[in-house]
C-alpha atoms as a PDB file:
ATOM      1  CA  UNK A   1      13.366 -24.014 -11.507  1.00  0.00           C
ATOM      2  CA  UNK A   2      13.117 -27.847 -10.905  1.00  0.00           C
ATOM      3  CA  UNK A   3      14.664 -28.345 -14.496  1.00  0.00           C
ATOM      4  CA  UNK A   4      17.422 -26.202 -13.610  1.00  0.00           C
ATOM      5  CA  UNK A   5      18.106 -27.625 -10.297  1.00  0.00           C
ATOM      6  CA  UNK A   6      17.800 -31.453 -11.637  1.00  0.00           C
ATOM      7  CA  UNK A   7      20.259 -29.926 -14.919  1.00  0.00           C
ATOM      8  CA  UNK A   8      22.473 -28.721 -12.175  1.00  0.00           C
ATOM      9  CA  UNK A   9      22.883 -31.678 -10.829  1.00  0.00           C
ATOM     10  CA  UNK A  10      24.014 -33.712 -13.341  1.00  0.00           C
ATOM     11  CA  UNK A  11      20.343 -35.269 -14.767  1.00  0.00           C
ATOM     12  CA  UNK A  12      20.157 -36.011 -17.580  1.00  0.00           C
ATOM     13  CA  UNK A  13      17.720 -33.918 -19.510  1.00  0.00           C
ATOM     14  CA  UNK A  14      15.643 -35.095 -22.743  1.00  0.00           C
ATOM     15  CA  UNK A  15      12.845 -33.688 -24.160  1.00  0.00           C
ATOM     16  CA  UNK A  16      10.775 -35.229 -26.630  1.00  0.00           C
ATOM     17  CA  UNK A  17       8.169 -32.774 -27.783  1.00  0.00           C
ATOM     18  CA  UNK A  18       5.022 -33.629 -29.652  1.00  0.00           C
ATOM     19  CA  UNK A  19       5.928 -31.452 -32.748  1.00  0.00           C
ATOM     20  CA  UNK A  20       7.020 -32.231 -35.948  1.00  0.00           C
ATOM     21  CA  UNK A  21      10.862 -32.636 -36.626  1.00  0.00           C
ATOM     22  CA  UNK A  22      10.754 -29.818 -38.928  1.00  0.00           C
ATOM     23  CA  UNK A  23       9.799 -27.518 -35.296  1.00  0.00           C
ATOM     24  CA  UNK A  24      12.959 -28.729 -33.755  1.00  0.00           C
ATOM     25  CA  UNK A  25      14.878 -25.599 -34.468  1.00  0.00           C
ATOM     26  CA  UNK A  26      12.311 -23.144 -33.639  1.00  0.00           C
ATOM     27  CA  UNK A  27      11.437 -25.495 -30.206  1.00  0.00           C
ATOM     28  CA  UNK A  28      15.082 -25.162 -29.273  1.00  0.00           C
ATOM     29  CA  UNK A  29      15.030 -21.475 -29.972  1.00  0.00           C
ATOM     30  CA  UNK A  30      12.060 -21.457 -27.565  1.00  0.00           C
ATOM     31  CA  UNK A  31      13.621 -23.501 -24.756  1.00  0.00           C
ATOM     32  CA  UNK A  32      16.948 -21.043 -24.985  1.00  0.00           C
ATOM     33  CA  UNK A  33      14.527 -18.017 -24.842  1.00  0.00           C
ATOM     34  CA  UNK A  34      12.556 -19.235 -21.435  1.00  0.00           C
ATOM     35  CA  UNK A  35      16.177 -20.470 -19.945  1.00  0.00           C
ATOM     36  CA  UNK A  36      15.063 -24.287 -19.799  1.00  0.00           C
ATOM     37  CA  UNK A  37      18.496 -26.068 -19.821  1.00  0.00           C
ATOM     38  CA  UNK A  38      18.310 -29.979 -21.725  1.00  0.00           C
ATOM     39  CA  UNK A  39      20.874 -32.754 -23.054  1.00  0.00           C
ATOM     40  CA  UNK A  40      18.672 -33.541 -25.882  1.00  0.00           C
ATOM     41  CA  UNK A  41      15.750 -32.226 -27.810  1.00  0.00           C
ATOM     42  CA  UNK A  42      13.812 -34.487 -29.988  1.00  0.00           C
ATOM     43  CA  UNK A  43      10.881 -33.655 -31.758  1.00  0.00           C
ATOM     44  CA  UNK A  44       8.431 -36.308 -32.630  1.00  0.00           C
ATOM     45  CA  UNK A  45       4.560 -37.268 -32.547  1.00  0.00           C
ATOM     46  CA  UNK A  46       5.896 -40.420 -31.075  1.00  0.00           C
ATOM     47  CA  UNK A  47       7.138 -39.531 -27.444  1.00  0.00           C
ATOM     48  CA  UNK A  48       7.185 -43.107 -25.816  1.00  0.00           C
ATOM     49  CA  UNK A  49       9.306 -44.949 -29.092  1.00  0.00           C
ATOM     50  CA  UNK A  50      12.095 -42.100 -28.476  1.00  0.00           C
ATOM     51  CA  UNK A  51      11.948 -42.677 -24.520  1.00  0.00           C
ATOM     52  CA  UNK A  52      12.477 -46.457 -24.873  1.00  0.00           C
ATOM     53  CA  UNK A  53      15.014 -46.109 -27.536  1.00  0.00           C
ATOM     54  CA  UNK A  54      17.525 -43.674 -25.302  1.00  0.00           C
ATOM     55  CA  UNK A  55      16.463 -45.649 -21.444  1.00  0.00           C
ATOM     56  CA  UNK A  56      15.219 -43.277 -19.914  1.00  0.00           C
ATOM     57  CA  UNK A  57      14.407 -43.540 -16.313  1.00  0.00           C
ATOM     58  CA  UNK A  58      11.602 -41.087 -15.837  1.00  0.00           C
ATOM     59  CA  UNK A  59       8.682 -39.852 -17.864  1.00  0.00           C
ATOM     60  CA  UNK A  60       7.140 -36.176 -16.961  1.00  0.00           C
ATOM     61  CA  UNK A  61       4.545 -35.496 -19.275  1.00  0.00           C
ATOM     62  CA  UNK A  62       0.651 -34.778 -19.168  1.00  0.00           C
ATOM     63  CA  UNK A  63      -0.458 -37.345 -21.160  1.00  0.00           C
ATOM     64  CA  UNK A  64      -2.447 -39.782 -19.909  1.00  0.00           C
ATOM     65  CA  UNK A  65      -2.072 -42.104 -22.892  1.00  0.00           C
ATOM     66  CA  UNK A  66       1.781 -41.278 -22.406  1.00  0.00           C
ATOM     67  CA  UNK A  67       1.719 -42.003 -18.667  1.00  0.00           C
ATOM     68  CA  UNK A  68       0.130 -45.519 -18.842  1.00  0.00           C
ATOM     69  CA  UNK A  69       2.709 -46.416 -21.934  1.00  0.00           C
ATOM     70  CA  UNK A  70       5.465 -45.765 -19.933  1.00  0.00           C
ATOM     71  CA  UNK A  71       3.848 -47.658 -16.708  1.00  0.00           C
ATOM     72  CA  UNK A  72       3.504 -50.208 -19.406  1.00  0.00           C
ATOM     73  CA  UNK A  73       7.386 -49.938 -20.653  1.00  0.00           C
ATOM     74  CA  UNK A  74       8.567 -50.152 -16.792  1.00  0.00           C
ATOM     75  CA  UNK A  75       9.258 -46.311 -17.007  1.00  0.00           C
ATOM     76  CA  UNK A  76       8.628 -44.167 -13.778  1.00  0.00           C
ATOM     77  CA  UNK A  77       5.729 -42.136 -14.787  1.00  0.00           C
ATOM     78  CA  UNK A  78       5.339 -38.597 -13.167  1.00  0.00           C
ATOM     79  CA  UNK A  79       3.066 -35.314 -14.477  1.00  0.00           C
ATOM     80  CA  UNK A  80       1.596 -32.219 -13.011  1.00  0.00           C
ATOM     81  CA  UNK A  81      -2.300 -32.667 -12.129  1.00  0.00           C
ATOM     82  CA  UNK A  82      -4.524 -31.949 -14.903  1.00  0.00           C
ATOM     83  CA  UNK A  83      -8.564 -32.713 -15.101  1.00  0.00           C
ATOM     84  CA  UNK A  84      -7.616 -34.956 -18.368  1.00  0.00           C
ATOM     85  CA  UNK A  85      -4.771 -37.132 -16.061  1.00  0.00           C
ATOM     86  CA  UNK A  86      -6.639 -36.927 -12.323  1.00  0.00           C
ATOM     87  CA  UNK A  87      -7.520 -40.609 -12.663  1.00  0.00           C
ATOM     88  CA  UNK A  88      -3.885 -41.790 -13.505  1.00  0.00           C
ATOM     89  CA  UNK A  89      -2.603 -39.756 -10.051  1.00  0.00           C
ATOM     90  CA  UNK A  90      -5.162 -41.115  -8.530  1.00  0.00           C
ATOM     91  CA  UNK A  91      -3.680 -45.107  -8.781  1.00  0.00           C
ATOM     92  CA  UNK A  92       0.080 -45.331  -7.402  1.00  0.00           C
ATOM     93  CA  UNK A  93       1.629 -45.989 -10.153  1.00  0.00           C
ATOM     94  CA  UNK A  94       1.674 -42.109 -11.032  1.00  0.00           C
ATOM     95  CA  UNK A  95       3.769 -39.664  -9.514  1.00  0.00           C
ATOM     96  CA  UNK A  96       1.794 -36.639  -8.877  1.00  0.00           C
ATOM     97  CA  UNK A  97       2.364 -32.853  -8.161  1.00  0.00           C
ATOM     98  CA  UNK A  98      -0.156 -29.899  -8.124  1.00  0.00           C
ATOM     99  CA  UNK A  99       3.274 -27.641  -8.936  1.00  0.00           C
ATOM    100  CA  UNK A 100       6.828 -28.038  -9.826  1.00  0.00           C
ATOM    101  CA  UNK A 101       7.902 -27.459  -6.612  1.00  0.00           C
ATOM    102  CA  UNK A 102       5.187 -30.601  -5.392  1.00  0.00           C
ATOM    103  CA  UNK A 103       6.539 -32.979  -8.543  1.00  0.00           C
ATOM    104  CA  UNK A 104      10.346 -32.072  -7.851  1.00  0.00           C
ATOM    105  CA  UNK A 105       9.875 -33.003  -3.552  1.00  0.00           C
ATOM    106  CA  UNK A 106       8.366 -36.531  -4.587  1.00  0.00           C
ATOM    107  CA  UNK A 107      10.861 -37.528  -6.907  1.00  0.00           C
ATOM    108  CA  UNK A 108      13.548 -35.935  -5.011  1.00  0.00           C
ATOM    109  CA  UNK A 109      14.070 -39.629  -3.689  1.00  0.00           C
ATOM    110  CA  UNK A 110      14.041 -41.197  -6.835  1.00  0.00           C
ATOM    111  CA  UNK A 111      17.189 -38.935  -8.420  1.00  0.00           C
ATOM    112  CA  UNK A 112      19.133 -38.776  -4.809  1.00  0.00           C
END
């Protein structure tokens, strides 16, 4: 739902998914299936090269290897709280939500 409400808004959606480029078509198939709207669907085992290449402005992913790259690339980093990313939400450079609805209410000031 916090997809489809940033979609519906006019964000601009990318998602790089760490999958092989030949899984592209059978990703997007996915996506269309579970009713997650996006701009652009890339497929690669190299998330952070695609995010720098297009400018993104914000980086939602689980990663903590992902998460401090894009600290390190001056990209607002944000994920849902995992055991394997706890200690990145625990500095302040990670945005942080137990849920969706918890990620999408502290970046709502970011994308207003």
């Amino acid at each position: 739902e916090a997809v489809r409400a940033w979609h519906a808004d006019h964000h601009f959606i990318h998602i790089t998914s760490h999958r092989a480029a030949a899984s592209r078509d059978a990703t997007a198939r996915w996506l269309r299936r579970i009713g997650l709207p996006y701009d652009e669907l890339y497929c690669s085992y190299d998330k952070l090269s695609r995010c720098r290449e297009i400018g993104i402005d914000i980086l939602i992913d689980d990663s903590p290897i992902n998460l401090q790259g894009a600290i390190d690339a001056g990209i607002t980093a944000a994920t849902l709280l995992h055991p394997w990313n706890r200690e990145l939400c625990e500095t302040e450079d990670v945005i942080c939500g137990a849920d969706w609805d918890e990620l999408a209410r502290s970046l709502a000031p970011l994308l207003d």
